[in-house]
Protein backbone atom coordinates (compact mmCIF):
# COMPACT_ATOMS: atom_id res chain seq x y z
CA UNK A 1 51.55 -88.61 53.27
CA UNK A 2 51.76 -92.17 53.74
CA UNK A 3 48.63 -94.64 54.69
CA UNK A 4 49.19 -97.50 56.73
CA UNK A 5 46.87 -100.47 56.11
CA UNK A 6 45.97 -103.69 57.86
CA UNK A 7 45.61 -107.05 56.22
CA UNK A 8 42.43 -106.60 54.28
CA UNK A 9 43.41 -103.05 52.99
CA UNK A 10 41.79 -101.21 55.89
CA UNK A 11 43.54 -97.76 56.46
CA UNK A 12 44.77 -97.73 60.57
CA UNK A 13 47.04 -94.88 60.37
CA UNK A 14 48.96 -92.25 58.27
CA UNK A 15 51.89 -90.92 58.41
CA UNK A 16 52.94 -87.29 57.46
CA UNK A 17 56.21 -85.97 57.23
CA UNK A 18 56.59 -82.18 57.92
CA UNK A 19 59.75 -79.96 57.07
CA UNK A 20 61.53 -78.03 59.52
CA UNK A 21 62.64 -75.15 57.35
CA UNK A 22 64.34 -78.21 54.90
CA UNK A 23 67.18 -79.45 57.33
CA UNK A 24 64.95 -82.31 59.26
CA UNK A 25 62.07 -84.01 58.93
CA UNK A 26 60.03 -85.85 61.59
CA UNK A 27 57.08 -88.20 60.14
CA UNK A 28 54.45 -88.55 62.75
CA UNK A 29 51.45 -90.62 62.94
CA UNK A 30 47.98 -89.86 62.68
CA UNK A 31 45.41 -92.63 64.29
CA UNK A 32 42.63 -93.23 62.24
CA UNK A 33 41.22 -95.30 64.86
CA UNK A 34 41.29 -96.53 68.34
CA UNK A 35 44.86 -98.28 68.96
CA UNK A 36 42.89 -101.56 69.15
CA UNK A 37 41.24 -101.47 66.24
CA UNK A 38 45.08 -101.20 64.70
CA UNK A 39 46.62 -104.43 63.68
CA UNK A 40 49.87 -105.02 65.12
CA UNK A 41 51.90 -104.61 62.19
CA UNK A 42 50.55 -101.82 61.34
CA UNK A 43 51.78 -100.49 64.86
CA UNK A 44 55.49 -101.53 64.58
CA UNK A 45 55.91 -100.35 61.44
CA UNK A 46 54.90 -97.22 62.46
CA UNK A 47 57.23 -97.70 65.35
CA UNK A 48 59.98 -98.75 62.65
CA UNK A 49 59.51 -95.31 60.71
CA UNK A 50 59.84 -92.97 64.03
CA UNK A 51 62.91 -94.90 65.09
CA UNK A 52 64.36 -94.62 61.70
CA UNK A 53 63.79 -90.74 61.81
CA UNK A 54 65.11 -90.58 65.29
CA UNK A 55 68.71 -92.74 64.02
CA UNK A 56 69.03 -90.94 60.54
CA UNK A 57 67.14 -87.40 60.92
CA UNK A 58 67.97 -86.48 64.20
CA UNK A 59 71.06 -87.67 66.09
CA UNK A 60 73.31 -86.75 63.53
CA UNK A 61 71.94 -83.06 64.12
CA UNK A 62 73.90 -80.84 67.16
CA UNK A 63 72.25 -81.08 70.58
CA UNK A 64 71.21 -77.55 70.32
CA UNK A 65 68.99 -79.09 67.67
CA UNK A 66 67.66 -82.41 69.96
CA UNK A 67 66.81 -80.13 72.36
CA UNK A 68 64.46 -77.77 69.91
CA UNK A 69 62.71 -81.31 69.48
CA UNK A 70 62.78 -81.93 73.20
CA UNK A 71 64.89 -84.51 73.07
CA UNK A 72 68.57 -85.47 74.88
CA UNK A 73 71.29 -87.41 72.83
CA UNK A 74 71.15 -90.35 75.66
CA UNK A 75 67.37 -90.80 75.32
CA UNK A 76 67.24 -90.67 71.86
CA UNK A 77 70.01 -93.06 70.87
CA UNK A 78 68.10 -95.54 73.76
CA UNK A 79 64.78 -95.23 72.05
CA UNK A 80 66.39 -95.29 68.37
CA UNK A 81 68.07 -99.25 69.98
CA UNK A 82 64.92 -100.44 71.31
CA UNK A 83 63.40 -103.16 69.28
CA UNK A 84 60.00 -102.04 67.42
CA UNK A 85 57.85 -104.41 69.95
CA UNK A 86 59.18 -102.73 73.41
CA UNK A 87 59.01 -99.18 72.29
């Protein structure tokens, strides 16, 4: 588990990977608080970390295994491209 802090060392979110059965990993975040107490940074990096799962976790896995996580190929590379402040 992973805290995400704000400037002055305020926790705003955490982030907790869980294990599907070893093969993939998907960290998600937990708000601690309301999305505007949350600084900004602490936002896209959390944005960062789900697009980084999303390019090395999960598109190099079969689509039989994108669509277990409800995802296509076409929508995942597209949100995997976007930059962290449009996602």
């Amino acid at each position: 588990m992973l805290a995400v802090e704000d400037m002055r060392g305020k926790p705003v979110a955490q982030i907790v990977t869980l294990s599907l059965g070893g093969a993939l990993s998907a960290p998600l975040t937990e708000k601690r608080s309301a999305p505007e107490d949350q600084s900004l940074l602490a936002r896209w990096y959390a944005r960062h970390l789900h697009q980084r799962m999303l390019r090395e976790e999960l598109l190099p896995q079969p689509d039989s295994v994108l669509a277990d996580a409800r995802w296509i190929r076409e929508d995942a590379l597209r949100e995997s491209r976007k930059p962290v402040w449009r996602a």
